[in-house]
Each structure stands twice: as structure tokens, then as C-alpha cells.
PDB file of N, CA and C in Angstrom:
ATOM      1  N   UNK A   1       3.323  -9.637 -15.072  1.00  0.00           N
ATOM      2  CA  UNK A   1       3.546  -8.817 -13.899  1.00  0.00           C
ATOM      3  C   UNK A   1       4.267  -9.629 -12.843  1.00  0.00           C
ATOM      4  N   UNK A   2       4.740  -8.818 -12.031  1.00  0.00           N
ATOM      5  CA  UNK A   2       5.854  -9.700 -10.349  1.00  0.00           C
ATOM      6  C   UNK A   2       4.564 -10.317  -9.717  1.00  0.00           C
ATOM      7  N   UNK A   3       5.381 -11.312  -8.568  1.00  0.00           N
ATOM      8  CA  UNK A   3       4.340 -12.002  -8.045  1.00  0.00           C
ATOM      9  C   UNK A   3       3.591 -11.165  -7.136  1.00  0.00           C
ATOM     10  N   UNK A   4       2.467 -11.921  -6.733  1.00  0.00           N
ATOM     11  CA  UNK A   4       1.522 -10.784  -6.115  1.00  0.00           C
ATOM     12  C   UNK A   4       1.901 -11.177  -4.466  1.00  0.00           C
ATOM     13  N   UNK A   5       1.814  -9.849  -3.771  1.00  0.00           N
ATOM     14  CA  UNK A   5       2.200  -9.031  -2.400  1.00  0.00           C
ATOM     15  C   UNK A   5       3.468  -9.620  -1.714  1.00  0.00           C
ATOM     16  N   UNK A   6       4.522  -9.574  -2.499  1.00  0.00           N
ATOM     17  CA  UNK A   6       5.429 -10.245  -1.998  1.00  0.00           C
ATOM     18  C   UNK A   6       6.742  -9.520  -1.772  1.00  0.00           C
ATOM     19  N   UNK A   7       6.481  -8.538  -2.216  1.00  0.00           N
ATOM     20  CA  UNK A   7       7.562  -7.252  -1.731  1.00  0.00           C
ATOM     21  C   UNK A   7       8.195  -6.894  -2.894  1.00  0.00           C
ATOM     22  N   UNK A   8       8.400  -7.728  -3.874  1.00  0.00           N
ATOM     23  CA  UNK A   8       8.858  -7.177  -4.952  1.00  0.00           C
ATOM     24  C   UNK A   8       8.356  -5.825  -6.010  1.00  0.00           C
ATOM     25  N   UNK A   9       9.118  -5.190  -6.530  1.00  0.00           N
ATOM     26  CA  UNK A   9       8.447  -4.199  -7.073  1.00  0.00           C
ATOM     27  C   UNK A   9       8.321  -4.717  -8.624  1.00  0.00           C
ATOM     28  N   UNK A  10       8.723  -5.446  -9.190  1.00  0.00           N
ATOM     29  CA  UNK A  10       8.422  -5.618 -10.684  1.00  0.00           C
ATOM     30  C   UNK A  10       7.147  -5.549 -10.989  1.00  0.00           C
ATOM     31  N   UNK A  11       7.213  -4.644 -11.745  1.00  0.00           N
ATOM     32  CA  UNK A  11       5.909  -4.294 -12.553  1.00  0.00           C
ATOM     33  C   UNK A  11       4.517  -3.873 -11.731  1.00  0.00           C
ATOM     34  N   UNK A  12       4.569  -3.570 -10.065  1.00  0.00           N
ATOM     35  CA  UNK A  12       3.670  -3.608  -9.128  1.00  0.00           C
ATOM     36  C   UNK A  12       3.222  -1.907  -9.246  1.00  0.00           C
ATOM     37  N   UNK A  13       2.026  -1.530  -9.807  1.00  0.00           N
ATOM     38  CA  UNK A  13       2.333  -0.336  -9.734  1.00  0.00           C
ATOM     39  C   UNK A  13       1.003  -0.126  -8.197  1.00  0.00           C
ATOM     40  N   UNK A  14       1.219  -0.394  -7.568  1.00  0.00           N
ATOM     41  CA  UNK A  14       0.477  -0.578  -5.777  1.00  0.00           C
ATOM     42  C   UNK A  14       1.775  -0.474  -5.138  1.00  0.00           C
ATOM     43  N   UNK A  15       1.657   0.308  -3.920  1.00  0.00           N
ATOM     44  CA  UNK A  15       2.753   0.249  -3.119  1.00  0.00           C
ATOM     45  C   UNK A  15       1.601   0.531  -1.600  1.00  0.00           C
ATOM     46  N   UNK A  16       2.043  -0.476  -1.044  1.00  0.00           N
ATOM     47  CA  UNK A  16       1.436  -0.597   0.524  1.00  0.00           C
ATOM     48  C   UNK A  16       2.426  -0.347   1.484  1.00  0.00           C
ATOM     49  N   UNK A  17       2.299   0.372   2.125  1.00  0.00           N
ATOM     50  CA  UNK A  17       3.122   0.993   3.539  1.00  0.00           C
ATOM     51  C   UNK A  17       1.806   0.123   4.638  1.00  0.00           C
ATOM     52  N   UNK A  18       2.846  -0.425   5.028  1.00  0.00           N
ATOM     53  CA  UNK A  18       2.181  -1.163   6.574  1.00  0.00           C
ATOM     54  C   UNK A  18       3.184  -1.428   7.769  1.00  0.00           C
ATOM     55  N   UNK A  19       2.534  -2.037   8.825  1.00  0.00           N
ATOM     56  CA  UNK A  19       3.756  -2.396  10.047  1.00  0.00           C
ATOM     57  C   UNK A  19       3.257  -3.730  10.453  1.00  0.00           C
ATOM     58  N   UNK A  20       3.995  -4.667  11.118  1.00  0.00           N
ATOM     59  CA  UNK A  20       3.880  -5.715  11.491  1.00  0.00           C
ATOM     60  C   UNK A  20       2.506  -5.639  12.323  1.00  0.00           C
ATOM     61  N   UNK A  21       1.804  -6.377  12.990  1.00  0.00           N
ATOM     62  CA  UNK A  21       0.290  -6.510  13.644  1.00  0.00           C
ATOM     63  C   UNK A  21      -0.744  -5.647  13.281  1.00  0.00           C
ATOM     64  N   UNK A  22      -0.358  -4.936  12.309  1.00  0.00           N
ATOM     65  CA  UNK A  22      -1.552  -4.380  12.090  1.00  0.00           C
ATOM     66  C   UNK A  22      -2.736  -4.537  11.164  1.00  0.00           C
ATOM     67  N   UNK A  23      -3.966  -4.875  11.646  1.00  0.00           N
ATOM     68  CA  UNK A  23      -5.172  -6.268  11.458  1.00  0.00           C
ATOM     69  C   UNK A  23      -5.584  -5.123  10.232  1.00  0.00           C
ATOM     70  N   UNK A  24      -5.316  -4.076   9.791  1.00  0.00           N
ATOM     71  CA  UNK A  24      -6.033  -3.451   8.400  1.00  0.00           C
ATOM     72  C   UNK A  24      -5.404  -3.888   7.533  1.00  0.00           C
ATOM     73  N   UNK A  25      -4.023  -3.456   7.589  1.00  0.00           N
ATOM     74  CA  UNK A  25      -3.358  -3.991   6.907  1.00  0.00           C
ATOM     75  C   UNK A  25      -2.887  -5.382   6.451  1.00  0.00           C
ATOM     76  N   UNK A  26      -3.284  -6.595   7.422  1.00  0.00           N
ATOM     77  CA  UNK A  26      -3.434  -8.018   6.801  1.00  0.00           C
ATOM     78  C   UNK A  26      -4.571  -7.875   6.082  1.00  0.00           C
ATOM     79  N   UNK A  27      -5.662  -7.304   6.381  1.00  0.00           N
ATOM     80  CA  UNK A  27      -7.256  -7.398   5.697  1.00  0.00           C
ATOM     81  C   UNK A  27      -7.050  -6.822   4.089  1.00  0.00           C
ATOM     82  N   UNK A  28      -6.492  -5.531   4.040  1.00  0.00           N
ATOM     83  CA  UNK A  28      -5.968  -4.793   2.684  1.00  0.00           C
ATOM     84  C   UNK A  28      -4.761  -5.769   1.869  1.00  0.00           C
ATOM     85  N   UNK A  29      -3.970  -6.133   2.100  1.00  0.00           N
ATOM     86  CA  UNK A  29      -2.988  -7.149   1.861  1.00  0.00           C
ATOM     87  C   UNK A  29      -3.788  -8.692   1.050  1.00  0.00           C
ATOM     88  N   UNK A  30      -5.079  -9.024   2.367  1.00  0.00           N
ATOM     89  CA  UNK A  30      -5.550 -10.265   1.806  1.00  0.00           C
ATOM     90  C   UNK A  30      -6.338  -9.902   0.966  1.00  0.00           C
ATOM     91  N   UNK A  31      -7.465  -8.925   0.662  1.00  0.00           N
ATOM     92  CA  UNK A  31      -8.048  -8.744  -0.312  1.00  0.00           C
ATOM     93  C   UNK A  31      -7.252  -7.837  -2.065  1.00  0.00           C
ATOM     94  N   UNK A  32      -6.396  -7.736  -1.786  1.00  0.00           N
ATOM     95  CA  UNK A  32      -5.468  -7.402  -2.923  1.00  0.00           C
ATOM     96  C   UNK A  32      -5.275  -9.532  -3.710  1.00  0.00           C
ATOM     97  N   UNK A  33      -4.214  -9.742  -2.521  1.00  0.00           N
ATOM     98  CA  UNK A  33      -3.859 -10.897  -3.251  1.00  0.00           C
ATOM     99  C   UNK A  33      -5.164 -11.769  -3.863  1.00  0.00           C
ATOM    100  N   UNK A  34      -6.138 -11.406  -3.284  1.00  0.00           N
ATOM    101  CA  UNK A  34      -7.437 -12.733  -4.030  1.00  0.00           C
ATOM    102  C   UNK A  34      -8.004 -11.919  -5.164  1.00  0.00           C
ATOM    103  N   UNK A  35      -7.749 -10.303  -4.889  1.00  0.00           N
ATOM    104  CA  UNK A  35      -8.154  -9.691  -6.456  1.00  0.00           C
ATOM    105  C   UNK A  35      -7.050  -9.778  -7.563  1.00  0.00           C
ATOM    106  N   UNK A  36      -6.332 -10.802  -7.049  1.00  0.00           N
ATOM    107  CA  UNK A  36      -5.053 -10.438  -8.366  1.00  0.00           C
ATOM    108  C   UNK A  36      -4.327  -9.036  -8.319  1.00  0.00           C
ATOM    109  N   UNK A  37      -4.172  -8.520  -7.820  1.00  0.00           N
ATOM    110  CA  UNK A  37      -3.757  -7.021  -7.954  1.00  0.00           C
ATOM    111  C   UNK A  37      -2.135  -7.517  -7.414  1.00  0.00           C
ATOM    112  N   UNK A  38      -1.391  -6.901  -8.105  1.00  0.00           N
ATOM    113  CA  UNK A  38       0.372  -7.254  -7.720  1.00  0.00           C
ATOM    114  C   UNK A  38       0.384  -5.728  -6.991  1.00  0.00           C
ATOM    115  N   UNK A  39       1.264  -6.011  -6.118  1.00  0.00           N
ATOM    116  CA  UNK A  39       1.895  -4.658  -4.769  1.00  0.00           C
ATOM    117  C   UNK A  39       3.004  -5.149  -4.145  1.00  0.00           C
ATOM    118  N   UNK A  40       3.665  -4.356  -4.098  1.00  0.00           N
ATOM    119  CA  UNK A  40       5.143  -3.981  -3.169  1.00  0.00           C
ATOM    120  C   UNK A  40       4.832  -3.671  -1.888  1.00  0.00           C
ATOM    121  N   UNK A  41       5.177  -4.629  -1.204  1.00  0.00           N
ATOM    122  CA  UNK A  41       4.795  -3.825   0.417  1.00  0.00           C
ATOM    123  C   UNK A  41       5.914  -3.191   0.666  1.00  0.00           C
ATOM    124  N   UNK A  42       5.662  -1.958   1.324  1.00  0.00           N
ATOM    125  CA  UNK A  42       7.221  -1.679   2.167  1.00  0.00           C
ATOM    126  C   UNK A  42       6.571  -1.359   4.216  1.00  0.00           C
ATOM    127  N   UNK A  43       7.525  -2.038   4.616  1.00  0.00           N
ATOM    128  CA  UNK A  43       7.823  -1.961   6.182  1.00  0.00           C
ATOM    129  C   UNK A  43       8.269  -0.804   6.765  1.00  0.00           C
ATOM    130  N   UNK A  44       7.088   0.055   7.331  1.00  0.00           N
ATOM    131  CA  UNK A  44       7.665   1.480   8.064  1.00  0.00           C
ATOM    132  C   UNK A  44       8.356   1.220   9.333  1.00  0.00           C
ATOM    133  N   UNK A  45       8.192   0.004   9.554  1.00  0.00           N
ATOM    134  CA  UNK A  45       9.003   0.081  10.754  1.00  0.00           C
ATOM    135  C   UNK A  45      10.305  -0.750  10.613  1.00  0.00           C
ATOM    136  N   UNK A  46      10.762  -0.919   9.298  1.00  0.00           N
ATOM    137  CA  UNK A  46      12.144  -1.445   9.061  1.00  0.00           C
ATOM    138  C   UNK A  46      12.343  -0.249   8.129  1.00  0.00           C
ATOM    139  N   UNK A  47      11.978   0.738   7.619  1.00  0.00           N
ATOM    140  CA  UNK A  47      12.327   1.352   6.552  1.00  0.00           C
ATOM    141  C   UNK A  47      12.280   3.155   6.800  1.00  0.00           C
ATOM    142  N   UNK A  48      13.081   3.361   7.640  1.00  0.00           N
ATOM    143  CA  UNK A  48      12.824   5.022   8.467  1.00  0.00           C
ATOM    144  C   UNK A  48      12.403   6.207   7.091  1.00  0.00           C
ATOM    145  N   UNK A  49      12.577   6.244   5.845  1.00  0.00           N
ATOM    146  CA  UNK A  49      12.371   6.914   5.236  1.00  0.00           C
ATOM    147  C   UNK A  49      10.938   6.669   4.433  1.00  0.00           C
ATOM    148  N   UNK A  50      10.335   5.677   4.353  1.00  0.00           N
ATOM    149  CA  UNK A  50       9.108   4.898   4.282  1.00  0.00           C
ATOM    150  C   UNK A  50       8.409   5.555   5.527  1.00  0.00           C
ATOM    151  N   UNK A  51       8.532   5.198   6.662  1.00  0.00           N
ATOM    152  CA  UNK A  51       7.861   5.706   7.928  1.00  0.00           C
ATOM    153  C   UNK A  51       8.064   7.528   7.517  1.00  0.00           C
ATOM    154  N   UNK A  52       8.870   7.849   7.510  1.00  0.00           N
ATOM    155  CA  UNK A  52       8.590   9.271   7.488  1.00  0.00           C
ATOM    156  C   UNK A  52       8.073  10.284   6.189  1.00  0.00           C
ATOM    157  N   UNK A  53       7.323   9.563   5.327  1.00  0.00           N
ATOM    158  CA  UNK A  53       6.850   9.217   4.143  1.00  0.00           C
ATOM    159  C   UNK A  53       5.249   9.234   4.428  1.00  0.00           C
ATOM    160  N   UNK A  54       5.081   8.233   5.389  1.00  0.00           N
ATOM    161  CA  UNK A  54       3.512   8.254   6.075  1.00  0.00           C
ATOM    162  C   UNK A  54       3.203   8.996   6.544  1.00  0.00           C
ATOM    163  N   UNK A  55       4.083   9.278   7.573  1.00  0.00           N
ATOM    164  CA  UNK A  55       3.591  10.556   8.529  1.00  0.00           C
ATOM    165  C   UNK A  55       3.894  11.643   7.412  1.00  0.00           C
ATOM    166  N   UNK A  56       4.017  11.944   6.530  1.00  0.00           N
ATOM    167  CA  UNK A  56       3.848  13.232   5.599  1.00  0.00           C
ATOM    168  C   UNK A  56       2.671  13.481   4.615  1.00  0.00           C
ATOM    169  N   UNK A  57       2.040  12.385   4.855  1.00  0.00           N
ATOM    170  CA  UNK A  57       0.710  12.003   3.934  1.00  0.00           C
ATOM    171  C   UNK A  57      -0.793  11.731   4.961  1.00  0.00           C
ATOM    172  N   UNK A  58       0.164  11.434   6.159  1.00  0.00           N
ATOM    173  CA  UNK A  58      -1.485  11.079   7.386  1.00  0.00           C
ATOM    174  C   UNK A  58      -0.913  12.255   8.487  1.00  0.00           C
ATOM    175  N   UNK A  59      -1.193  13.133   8.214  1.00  0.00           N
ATOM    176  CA  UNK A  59      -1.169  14.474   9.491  1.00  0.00           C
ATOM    177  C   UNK A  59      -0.140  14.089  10.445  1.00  0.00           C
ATOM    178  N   UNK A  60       1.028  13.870  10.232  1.00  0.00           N
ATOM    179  CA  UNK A  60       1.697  13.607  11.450  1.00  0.00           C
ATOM    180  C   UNK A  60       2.331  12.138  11.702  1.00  0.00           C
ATOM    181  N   UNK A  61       0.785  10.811  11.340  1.00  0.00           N
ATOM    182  CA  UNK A  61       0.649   9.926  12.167  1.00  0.00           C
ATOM    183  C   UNK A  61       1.602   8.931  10.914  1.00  0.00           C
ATOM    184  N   UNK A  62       1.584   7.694  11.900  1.00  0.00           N
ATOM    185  CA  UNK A  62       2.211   6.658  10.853  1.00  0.00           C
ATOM    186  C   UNK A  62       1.133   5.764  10.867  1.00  0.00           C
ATOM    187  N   UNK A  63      -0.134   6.329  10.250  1.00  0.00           N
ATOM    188  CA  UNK A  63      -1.131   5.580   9.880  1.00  0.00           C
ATOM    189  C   UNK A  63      -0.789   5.003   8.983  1.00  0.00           C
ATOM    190  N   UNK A  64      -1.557   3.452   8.746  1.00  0.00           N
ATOM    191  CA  UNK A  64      -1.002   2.608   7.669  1.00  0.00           C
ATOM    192  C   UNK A  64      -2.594   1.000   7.558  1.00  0.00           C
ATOM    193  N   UNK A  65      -2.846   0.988   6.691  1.00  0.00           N
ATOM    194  CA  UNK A  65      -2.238   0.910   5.390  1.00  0.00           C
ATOM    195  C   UNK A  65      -1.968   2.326   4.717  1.00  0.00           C
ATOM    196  N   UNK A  66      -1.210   2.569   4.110  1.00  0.00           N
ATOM    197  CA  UNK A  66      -0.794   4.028   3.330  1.00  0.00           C
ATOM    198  C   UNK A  66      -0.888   3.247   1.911  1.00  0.00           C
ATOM    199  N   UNK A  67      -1.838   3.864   1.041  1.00  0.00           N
ATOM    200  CA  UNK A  67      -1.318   3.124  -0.448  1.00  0.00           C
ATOM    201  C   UNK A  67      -1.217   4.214  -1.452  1.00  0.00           C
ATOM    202  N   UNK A  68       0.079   4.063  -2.037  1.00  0.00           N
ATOM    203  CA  UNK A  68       0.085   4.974  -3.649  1.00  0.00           C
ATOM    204  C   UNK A  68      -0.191   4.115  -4.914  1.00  0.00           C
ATOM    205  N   UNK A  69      -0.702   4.639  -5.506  1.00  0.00           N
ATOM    206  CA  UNK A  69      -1.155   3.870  -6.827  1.00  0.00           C
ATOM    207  C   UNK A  69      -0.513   5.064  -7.843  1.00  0.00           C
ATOM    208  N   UNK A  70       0.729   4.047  -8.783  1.00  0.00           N
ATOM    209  CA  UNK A  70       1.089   5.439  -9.476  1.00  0.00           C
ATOM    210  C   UNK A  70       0.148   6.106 -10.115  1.00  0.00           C
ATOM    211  N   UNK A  71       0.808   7.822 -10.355  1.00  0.00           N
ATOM    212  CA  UNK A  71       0.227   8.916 -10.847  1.00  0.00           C
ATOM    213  C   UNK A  71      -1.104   9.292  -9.853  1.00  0.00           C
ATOM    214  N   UNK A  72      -0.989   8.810  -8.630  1.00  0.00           N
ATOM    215  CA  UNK A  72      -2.381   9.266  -7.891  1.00  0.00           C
ATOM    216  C   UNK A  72      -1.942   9.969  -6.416  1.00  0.00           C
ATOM    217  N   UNK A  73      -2.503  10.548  -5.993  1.00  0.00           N
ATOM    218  CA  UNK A  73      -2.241  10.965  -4.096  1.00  0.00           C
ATOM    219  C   UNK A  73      -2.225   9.600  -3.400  1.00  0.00           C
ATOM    220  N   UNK A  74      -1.465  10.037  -2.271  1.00  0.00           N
ATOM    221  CA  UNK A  74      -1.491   8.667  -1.183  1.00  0.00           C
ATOM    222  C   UNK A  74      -2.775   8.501  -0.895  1.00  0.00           C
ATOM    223  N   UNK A  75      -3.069   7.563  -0.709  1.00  0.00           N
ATOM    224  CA  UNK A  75      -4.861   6.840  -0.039  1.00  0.00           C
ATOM    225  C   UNK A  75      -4.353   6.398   1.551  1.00  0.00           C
ATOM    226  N   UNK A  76      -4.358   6.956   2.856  1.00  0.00           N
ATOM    227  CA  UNK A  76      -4.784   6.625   3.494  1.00  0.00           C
ATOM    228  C   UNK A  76      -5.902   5.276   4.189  1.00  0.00           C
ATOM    229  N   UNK A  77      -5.512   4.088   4.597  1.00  0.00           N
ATOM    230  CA  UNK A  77      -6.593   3.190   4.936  1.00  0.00           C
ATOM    231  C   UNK A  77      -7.772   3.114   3.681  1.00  0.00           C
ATOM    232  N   UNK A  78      -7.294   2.751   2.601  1.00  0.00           N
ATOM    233  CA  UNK A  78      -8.263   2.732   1.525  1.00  0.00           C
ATOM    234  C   UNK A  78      -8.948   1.368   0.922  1.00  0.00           C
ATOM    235  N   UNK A  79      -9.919   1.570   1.014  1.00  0.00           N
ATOM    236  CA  UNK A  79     -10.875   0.377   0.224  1.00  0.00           C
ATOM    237  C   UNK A  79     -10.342  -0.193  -1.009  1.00  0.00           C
ATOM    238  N   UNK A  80     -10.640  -1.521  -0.944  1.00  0.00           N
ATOM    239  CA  UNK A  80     -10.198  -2.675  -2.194  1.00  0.00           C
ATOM    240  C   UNK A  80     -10.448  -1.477  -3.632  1.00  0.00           C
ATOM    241  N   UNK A  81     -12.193  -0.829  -3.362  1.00  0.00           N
ATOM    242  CA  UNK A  81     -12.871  -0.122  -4.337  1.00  0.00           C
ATOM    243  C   UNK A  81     -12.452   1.114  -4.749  1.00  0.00           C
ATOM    244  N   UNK A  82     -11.375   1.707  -3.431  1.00  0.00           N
ATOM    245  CA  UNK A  82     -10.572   2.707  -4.066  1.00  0.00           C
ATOM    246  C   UNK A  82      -9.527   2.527  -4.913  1.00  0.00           C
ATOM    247  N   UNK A  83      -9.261   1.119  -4.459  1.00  0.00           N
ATOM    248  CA  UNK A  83      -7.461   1.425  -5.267  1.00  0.00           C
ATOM    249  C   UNK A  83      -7.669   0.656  -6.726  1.00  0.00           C
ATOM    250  N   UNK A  84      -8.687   0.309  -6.867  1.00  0.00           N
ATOM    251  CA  UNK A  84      -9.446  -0.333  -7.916  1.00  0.00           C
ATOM    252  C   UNK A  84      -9.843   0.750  -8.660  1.00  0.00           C
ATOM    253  N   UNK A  85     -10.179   1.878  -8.322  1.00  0.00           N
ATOM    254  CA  UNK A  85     -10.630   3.170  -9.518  1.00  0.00           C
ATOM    255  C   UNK A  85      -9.314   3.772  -9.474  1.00  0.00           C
ATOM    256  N   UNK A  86      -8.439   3.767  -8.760  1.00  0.00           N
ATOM    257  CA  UNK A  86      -7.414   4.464  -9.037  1.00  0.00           C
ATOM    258  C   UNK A  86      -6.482   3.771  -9.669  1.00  0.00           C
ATOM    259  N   UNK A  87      -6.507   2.449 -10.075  1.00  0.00           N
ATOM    260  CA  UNK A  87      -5.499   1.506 -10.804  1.00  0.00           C
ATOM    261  C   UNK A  87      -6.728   2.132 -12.353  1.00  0.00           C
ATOM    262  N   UNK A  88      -8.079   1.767 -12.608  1.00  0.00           N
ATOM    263  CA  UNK A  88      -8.851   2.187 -13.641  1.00  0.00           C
ATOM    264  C   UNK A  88      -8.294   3.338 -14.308  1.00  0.00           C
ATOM    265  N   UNK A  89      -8.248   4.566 -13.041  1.00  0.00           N
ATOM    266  CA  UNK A  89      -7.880   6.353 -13.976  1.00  0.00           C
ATOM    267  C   UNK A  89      -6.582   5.956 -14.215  1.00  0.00           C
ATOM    268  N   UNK A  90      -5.629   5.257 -13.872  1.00  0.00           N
ATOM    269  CA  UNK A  90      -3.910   5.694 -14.475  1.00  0.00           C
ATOM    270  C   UNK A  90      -4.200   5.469 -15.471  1.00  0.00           C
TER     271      UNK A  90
END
């Protein structure tokens, strides 16, 4: 698999929508990389179609962490333990 949380997409099937300072999203970010889990971050606030991507999945808002795990719905601010059963069901 690509290296883990480093933006690359090879083989990452995690995709994290986050923005710069935001303390969930370092917390979701750091507990990925110590579970081994590989993810693509993408930057809503460098990436206008990413940002308007969030706000189509969080009511409006550009809440974030936003995570898709392929073949699943966006997860909203989701637990290590969610994206962990949802990497399990794909």
C-alpha cells in the first residue's frame, strides 16, 4: 500500500477532507497513522471542489474531518472505530 497520511492516493482507500488548524482533524490524522491505516488527505481550503463536497455531506457546513471509506457514505467527524468497521464491511 502508499505511504501512510501523506496525501498520496495509491492504494489509500480512506480519504480525509480537513483544513489547516483544525485540532480533530490532527487527532483523526494521528490516530490513523499509529493504526497503520494509509489515507489521502485532501485540503478544503486549497481544493474548492473538495470544500464544496463537504458542505454537501455536513448540512451546508464545511465540517471536517469528512471521511469516505470506499463503497460507504461520508462519515462526518468519525471515530478511529468507525472507519475501522467501515474499512472491515468493504
Amino acid at each position: 500500500m502508499g505511504r501512510f497520511g501523506t496525501g498520496g492516493s495509491d492504494g489509500a482507500a480512506v480519504t480525509v477532507y480537513w483544513r489547516p488548524g483544525c485540532v480533530f482533524c490532527i487527532k483523526l490524522r494521528t490516530q490513523l497513522r499509529l493504526a497503520r491505516i494509509p489515507y489521502r488527505k485532501v485540503d478544503i481550503w486549497r481544493d474548492p471542489e473538495a470544500a464544496a463536497f463537504v458542505r454537501g455531506v455536513a448540512d451546508g457546513n464545511e465540517t471536517v474531518p469528512t471521511v469516505v471509506v470506499a463503497g460507504h457514505p461520508p462519515m462526518v467527524n468519525p471515530s478511529l472505530a468507525r472507519i475501522r468497521q467501515a474499512l472491515a464491511d468493504a
